[in-house]
Protein backbone atom coordinates (compact mmCIF):
# COMPACT_ATOMS: atom_id res chain seq x y z
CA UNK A 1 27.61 34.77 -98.71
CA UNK A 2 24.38 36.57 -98.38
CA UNK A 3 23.96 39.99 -99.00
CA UNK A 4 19.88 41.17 -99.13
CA UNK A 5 20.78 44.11 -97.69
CA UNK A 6 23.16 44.83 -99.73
CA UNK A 7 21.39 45.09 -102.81
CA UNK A 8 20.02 48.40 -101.56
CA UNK A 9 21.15 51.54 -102.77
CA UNK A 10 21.65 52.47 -98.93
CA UNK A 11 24.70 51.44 -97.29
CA UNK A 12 23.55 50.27 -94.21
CA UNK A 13 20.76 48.47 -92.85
CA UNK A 14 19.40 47.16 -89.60
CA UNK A 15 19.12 43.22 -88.42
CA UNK A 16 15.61 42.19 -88.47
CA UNK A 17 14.31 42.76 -84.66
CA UNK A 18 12.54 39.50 -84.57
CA UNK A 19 15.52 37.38 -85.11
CA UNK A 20 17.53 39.05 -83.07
CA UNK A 21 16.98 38.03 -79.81
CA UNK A 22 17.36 34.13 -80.59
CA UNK A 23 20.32 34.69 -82.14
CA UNK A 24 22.88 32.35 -80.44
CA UNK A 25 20.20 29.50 -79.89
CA UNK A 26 19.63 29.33 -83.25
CA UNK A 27 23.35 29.47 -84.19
CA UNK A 28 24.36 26.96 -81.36
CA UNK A 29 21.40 24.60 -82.02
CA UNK A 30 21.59 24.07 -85.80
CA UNK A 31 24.91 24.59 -86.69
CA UNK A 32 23.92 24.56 -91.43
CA UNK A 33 22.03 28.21 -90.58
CA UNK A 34 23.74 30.65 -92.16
CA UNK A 35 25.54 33.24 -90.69
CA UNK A 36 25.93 36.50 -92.65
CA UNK A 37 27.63 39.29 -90.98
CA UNK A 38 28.04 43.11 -91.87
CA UNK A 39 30.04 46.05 -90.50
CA UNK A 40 27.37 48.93 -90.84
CA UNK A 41 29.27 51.39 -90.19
CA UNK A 42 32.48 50.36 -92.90
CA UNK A 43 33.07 52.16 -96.24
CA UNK A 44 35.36 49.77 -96.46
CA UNK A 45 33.05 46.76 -96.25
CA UNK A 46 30.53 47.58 -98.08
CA UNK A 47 32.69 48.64 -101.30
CA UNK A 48 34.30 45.01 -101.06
CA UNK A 49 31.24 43.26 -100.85
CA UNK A 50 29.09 45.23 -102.40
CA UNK A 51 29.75 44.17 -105.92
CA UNK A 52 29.91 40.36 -105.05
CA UNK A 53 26.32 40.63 -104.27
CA UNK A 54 24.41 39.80 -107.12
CA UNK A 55 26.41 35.80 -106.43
CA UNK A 56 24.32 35.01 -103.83
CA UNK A 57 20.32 35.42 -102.49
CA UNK A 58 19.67 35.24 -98.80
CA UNK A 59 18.48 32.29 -97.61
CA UNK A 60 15.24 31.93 -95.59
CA UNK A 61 16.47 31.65 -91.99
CA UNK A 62 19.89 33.42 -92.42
CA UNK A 63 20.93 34.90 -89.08
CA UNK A 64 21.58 38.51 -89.86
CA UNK A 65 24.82 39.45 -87.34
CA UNK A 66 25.86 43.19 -87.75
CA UNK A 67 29.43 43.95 -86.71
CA UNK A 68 29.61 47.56 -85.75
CA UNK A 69 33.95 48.35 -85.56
CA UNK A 70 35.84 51.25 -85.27
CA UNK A 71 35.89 53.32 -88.39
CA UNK A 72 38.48 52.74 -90.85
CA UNK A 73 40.13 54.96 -93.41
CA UNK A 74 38.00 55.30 -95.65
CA UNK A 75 35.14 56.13 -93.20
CA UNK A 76 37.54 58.94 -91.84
CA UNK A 77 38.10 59.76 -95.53
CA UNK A 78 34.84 60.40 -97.05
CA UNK A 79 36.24 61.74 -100.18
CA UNK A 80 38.18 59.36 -101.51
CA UNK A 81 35.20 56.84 -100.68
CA UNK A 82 33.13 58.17 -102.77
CA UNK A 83 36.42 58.19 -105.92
CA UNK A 84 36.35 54.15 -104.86
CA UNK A 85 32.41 53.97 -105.41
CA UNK A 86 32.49 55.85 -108.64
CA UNK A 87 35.31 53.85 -109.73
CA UNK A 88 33.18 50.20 -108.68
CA UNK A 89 29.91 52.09 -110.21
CA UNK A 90 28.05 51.57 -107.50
CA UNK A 91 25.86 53.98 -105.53
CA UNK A 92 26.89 55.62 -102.10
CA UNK A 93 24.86 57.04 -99.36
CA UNK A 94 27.37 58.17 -96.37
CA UNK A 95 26.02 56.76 -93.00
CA UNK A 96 25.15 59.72 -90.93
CA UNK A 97 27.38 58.52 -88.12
CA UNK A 98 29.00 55.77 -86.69
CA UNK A 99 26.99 54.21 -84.75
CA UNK A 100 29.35 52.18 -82.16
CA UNK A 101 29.90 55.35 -79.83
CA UNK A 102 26.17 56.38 -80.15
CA UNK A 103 25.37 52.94 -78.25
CA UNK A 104 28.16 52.53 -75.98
CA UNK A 105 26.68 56.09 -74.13
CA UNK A 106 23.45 54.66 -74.46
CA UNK A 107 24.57 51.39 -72.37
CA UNK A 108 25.93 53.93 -69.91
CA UNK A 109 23.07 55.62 -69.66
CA UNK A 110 21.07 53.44 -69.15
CA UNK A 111 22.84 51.72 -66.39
CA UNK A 112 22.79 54.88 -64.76
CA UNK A 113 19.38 54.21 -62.46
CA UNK A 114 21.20 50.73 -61.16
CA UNK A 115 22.44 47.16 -62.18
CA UNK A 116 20.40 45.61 -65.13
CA UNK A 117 20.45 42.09 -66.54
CA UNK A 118 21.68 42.17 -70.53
CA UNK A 119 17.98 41.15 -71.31
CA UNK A 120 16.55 44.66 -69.83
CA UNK A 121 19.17 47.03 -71.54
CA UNK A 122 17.81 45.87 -74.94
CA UNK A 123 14.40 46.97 -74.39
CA UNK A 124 15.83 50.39 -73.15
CA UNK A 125 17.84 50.57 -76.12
CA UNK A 126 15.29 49.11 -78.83
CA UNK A 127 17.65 49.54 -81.69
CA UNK A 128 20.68 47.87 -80.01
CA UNK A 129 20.02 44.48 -80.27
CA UNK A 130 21.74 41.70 -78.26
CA UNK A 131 24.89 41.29 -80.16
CA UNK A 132 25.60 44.95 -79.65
CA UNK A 133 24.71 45.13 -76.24
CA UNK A 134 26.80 42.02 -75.31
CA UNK A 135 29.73 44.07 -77.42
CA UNK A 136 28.91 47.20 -75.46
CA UNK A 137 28.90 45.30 -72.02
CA UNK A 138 32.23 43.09 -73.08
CA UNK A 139 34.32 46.66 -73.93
CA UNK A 140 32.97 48.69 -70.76
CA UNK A 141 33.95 45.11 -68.64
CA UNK A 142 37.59 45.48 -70.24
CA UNK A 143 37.81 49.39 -69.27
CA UNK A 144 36.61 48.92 -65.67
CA UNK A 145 33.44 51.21 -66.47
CA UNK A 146 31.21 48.44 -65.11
CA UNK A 147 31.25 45.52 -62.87
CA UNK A 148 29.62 41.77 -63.39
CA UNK A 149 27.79 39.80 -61.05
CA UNK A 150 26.89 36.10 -61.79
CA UNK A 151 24.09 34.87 -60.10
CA UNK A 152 23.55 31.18 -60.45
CA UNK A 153 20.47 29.70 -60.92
CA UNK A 154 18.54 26.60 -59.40
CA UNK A 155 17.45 23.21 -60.96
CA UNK A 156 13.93 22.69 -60.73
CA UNK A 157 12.34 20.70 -57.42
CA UNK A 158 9.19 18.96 -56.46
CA UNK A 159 7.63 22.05 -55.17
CA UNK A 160 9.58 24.70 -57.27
CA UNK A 161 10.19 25.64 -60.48
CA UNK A 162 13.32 25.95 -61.88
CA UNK A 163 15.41 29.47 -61.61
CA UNK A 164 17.31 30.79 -64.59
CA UNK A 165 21.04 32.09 -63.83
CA UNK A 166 21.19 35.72 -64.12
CA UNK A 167 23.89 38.43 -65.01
CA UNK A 168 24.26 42.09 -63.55
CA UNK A 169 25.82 44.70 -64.67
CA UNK A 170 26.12 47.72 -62.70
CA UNK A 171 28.35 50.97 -63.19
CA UNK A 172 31.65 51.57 -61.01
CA UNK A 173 32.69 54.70 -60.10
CA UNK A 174 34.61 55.65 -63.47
CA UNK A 175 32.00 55.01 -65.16
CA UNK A 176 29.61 56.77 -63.24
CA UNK A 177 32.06 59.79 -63.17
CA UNK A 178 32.13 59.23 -66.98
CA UNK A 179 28.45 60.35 -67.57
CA UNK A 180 29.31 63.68 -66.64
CA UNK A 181 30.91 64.03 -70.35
CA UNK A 182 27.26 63.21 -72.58
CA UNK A 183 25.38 65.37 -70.18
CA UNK A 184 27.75 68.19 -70.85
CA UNK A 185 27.41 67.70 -74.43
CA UNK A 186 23.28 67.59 -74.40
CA UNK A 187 23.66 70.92 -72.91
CA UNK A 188 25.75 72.43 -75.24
CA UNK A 189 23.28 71.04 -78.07
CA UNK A 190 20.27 72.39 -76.16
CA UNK A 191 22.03 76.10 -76.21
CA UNK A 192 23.70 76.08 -79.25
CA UNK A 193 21.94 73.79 -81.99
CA UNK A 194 18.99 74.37 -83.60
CA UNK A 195 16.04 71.46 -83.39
CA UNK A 196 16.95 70.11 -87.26
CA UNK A 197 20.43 70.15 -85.87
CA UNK A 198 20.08 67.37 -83.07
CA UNK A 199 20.16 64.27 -85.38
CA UNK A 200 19.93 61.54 -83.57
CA UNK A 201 20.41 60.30 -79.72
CA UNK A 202 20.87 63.50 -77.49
CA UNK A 203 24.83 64.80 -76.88
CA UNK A 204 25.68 62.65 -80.11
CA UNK A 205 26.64 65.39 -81.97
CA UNK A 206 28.56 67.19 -79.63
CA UNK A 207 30.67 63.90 -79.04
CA UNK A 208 31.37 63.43 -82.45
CA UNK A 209 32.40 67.23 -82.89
CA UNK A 210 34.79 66.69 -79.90
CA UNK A 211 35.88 63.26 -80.57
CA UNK A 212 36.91 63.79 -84.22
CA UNK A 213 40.57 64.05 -84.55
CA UNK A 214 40.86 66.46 -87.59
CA UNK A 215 37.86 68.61 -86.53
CA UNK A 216 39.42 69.46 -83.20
CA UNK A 217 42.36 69.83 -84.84
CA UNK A 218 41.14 72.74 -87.38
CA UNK A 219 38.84 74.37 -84.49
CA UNK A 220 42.14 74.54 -82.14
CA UNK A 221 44.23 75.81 -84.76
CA UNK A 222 41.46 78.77 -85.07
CA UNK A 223 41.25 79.38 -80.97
CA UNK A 224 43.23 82.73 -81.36
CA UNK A 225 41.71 84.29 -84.09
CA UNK A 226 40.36 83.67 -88.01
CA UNK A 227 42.47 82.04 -90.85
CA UNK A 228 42.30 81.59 -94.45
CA UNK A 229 42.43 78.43 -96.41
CA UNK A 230 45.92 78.70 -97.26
CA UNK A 231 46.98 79.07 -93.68
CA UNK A 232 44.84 76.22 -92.67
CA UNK A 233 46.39 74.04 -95.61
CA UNK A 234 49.58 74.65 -94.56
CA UNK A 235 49.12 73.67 -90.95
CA UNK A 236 47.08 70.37 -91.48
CA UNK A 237 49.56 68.69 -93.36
CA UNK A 238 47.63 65.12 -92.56
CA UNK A 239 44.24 66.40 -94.21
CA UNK A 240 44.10 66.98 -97.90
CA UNK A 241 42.53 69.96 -99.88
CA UNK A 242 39.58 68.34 -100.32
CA UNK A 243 38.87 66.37 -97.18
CA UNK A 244 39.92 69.81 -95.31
CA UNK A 245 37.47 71.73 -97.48
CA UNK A 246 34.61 69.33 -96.61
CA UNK A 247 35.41 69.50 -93.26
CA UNK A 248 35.25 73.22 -92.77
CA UNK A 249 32.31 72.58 -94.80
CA UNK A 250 30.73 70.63 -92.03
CA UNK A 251 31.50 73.02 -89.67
CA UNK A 252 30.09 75.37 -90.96
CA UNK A 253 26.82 73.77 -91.19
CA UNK A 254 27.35 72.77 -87.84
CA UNK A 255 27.20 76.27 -86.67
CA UNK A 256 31.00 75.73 -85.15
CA UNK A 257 32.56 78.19 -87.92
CA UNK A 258 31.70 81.36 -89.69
CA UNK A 259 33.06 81.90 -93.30
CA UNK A 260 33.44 85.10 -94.68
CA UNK A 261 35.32 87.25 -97.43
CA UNK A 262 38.84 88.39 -96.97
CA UNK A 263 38.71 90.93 -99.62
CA UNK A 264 41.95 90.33 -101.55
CA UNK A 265 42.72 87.22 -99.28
CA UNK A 266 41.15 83.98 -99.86
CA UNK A 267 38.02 83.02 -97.64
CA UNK A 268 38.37 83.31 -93.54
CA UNK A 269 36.79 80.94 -91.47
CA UNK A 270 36.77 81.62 -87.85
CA UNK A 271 35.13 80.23 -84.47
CA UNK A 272 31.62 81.07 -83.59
CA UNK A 273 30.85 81.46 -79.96
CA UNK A 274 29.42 78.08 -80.24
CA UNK A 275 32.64 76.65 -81.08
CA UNK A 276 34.35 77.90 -77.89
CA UNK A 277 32.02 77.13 -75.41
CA UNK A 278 31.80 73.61 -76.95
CA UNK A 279 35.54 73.33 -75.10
CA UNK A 280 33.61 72.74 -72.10
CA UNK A 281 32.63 69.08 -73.40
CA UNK A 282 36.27 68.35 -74.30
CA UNK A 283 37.45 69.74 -70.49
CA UNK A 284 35.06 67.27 -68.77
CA UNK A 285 36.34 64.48 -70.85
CA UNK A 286 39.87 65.22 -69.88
CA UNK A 287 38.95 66.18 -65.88
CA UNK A 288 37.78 62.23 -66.54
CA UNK A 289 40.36 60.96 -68.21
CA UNK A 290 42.84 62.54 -65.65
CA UNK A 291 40.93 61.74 -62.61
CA UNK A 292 39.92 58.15 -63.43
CA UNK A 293 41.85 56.70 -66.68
CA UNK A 294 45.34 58.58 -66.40
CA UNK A 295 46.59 57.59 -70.28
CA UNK A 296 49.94 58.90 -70.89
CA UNK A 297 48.55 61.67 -73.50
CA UNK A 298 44.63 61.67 -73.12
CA UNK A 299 43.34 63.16 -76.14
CA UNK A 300 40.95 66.20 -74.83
CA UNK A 301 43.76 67.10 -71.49
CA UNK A 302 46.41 66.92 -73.79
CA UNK A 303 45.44 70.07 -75.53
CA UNK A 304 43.93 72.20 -72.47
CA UNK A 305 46.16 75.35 -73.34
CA UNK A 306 44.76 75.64 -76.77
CA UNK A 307 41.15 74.82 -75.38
CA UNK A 308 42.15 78.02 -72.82
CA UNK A 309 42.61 79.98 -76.15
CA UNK A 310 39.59 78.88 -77.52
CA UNK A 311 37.50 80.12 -73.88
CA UNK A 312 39.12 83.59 -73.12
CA UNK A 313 37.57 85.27 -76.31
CA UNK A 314 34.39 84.50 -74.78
CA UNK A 315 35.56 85.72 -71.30
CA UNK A 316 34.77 89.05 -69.29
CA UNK A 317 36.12 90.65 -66.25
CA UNK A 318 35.49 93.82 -64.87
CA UNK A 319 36.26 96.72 -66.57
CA UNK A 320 39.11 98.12 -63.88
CA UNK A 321 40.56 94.88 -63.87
CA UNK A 322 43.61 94.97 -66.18
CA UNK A 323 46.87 93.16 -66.52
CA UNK A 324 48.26 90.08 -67.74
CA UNK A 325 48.47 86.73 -66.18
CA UNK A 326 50.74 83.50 -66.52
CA UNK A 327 49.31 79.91 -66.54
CA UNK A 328 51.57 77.14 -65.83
CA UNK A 329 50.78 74.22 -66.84
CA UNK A 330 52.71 71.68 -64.40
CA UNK A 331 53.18 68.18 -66.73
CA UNK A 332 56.38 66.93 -65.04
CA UNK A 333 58.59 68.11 -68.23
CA UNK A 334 60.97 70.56 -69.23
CA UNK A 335 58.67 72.03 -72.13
CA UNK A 336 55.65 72.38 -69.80
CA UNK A 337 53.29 74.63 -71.48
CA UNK A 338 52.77 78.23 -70.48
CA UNK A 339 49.55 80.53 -71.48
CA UNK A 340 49.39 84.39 -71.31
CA UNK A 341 46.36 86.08 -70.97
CA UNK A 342 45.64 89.49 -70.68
CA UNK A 343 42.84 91.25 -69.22
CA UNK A 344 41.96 94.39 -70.69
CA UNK A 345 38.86 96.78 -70.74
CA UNK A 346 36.40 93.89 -69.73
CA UNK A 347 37.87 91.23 -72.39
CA UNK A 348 40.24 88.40 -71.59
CA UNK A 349 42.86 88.03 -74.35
CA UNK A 350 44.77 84.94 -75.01
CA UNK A 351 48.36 85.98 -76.44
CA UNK A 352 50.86 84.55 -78.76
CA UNK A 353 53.33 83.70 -76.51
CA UNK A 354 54.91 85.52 -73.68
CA UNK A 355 55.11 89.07 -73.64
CA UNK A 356 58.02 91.44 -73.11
CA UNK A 357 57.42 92.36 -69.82
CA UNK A 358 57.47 89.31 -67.36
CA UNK A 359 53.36 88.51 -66.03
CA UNK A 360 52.41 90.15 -62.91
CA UNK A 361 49.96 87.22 -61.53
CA UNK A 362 51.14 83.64 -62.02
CA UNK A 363 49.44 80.10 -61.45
CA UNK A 364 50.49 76.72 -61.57
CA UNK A 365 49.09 73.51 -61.09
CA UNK A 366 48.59 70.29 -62.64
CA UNK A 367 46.08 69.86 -66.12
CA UNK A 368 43.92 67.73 -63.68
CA UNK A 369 44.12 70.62 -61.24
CA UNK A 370 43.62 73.34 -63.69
CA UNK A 371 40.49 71.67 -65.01
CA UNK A 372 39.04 70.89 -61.32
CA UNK A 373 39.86 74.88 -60.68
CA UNK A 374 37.73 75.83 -64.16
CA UNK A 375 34.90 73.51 -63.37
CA UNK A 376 34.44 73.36 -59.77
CA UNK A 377 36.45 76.55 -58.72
CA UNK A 378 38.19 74.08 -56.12
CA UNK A 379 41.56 72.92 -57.49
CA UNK A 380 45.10 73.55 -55.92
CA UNK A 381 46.64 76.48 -57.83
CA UNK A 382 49.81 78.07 -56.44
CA UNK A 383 49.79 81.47 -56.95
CA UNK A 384 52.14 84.56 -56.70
CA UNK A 385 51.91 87.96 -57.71
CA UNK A 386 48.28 89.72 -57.94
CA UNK A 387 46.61 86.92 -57.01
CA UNK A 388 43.40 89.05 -56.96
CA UNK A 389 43.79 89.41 -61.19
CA UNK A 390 44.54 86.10 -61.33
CA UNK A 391 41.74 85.28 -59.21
CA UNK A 392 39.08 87.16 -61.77
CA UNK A 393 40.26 86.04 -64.71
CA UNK A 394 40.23 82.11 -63.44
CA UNK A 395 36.81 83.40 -62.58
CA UNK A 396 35.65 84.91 -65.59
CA UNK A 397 37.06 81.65 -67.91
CA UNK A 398 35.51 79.56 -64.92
CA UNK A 399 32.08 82.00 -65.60
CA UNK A 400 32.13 81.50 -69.75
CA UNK A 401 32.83 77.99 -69.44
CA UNK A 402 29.78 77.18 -67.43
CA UNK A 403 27.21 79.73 -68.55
């Protein structure tokens, strides 16, 4: 083993960007080089091998291969990392984010324009390196987000020099469709987050915030109004105290929640505008999902009636407009989710659950539908009733969504 790197109080460093490109001819043409390889992205890794450095000094010539995975427990529990590192005595520095997703929309991105060879997507994406890119390529291959093309090269003649084979990649429609999703979140980080707040590749941060499984969690479980800490404890049974307190720490600093006294009450936290219109990044990655990917539970669409809660606070019609609405939300079961929204003296009110008297505009349609309706005021919804208040108040979510 050989861990220079290591021996820094950082937890994660880069490969060195002059070896990188010569990696697998140097591997496959002297097979004694040594090959060290490191997840920088892993608590986990680096708190296993970390203290197993001081056995071994990198060699001169040792091929420096960083594995970037998916991140495992303890990167999802931050907390108890840092109990492990105290416990080992050794220092910890918390990466600022994983890095894998970061590149895979940078691949995408760049492919964007038309095909490129693997060779031209690492000088667009100068801190990729060929490993990654190959990684990146390999994984959007396997999900049908880009194509391959082969083209073989010729042997060298009297008159002509020799042509290398080449490789294209170029994106298909998915994943063309799919670039709709960073886009929407560089926009919501262009309203919403200051200049300090946009660490790092543009849209990152909004992904992250959407993607995170416990953070959407807490910020749908606030969609209808502000809760305390004891609430929220009680409702996230799979988050701790602590790693639930650093995470509505984060979001706070992230501008996504407001905390404030509750008098005799412990402290409320509740959505910031922000917060709600950042719903719009999680719609357009389940209008994708649906349209092009289909999973049996896709992990924005799945949750489209709470994002619906999260919108309407943020919603206005006009002031004679009044009554409340029914949205059906047609998923081929017999507990197909229904939401109730009320309009009322301009605002757009997302209730509990249905009220006593029965709706008096209803629409139904698919999730795929209802999101095509939201963000392109085009999908199929089959109405009955007033289908003039159910007309403004698609409108006015339609309206907050997109401002």
């Amino acid at each position: 083993m050989h861990a220079r790197a290591l021996n820094s109080p950082q937890m994660t460093s880069s490969a060195s960007p002059h070896r990188r490109a010569s990696l697998v001819d140097r591997a496959s043409s002297d097979p004694d080089a040594p090959l060290v390889a490191i997840d920088l992205a892993s608590v986990e890794s680096y708190l296993l091998v970390r203290p197993l450095s001081y056995l071994a000094v990198e060699q001169d010539g040792a091929l420096w291969c960083p594995l970037l995975s998916k991140p495992s427990s303890l990167d999802l529990d931050i907390d108890a990392a840092r109990v492990h590192a105290r416990r080992l005595r050794l220092p910890f520095v918390r990466p600022e984010r994983h890095p894998a997703e970061e590149s895979m929309v940078a691949v995408l991105e760049s492919l964007a324009d038309g095909a490129l060879r693997p060779a031209e997507l690492e000088r667009r994406i100068p801190d990729a390196g060929h490993s990654l890119v190959m990684r990146r390529l390999r994984h959007l291959l396997d999900s049908e987000l880009v194509t391959y093309e082969h083209l073989p090269g010729q042997p060298p003649h009297a008159r002509s020099a020799p042509v290398p084979h080449e490789a294209h990649y170029e994106l298909t429609g998915a994943g063309r469709a799919s670039l709709e999703v960073p886009a929407e979140a560089r926009r919501w980080e262009q309203a919403w987050c200051s200049q300090a707040e946009r660490r790092g590749p543009p849209g990152a941060l909004a992904i992250a915030l959407t993607a995170d499984e416990h953070m959407r969690e807490i910020t749908l479980l606030l969609a209808d109004g502000p809760l305390c800490t004891t609430d929220l404890d009680a409702r996230t049974p799979g988050l701790g105290r602590s790693a639930l307190r650093r995470r509505l720490r984060d979001l706070v600093l992230a501008g996504l929640l407001e905390r404030r006294d509750g008098g005799r009450i412990p402290l409320l936290y509740e959505l910031t505008d922000g917060a709600r219109h950042l719903a719009l990044v999680a719609m357009r990655a389940g209008r994708w999902e649906w349209q092009w990917s289909r999973p049996a539970h896709p992990a924005p669409g799945r949750d489209l009636d709470k994002l619906l809660h999260m919108v309407a606070p943020v919603a206005r019609v006009s002031e004679p407009v009044a009554g409340i609405c029914q949205l059906h939300l047609d998923a081929g079961g017999a507990d197909d989710p229904n939401i109730y929204l009320a309009a009322r003296a301009g605002n757009v009110l997302a209730l509990p659950g249905a009220p006593d008297a029965p709706p008096v505009a209803v629409g139904s349609a698919t999730s795929a539908a209802w999101c095509e309706a939201l963000l392109r005021r085009e999908g199929p919804i089959a109405m009955s009733g007033d289908e003039e208040l159910l007309a403004a108040v698609i409108g006015a979510l339609s309206t907050a969504l997109l401002a």
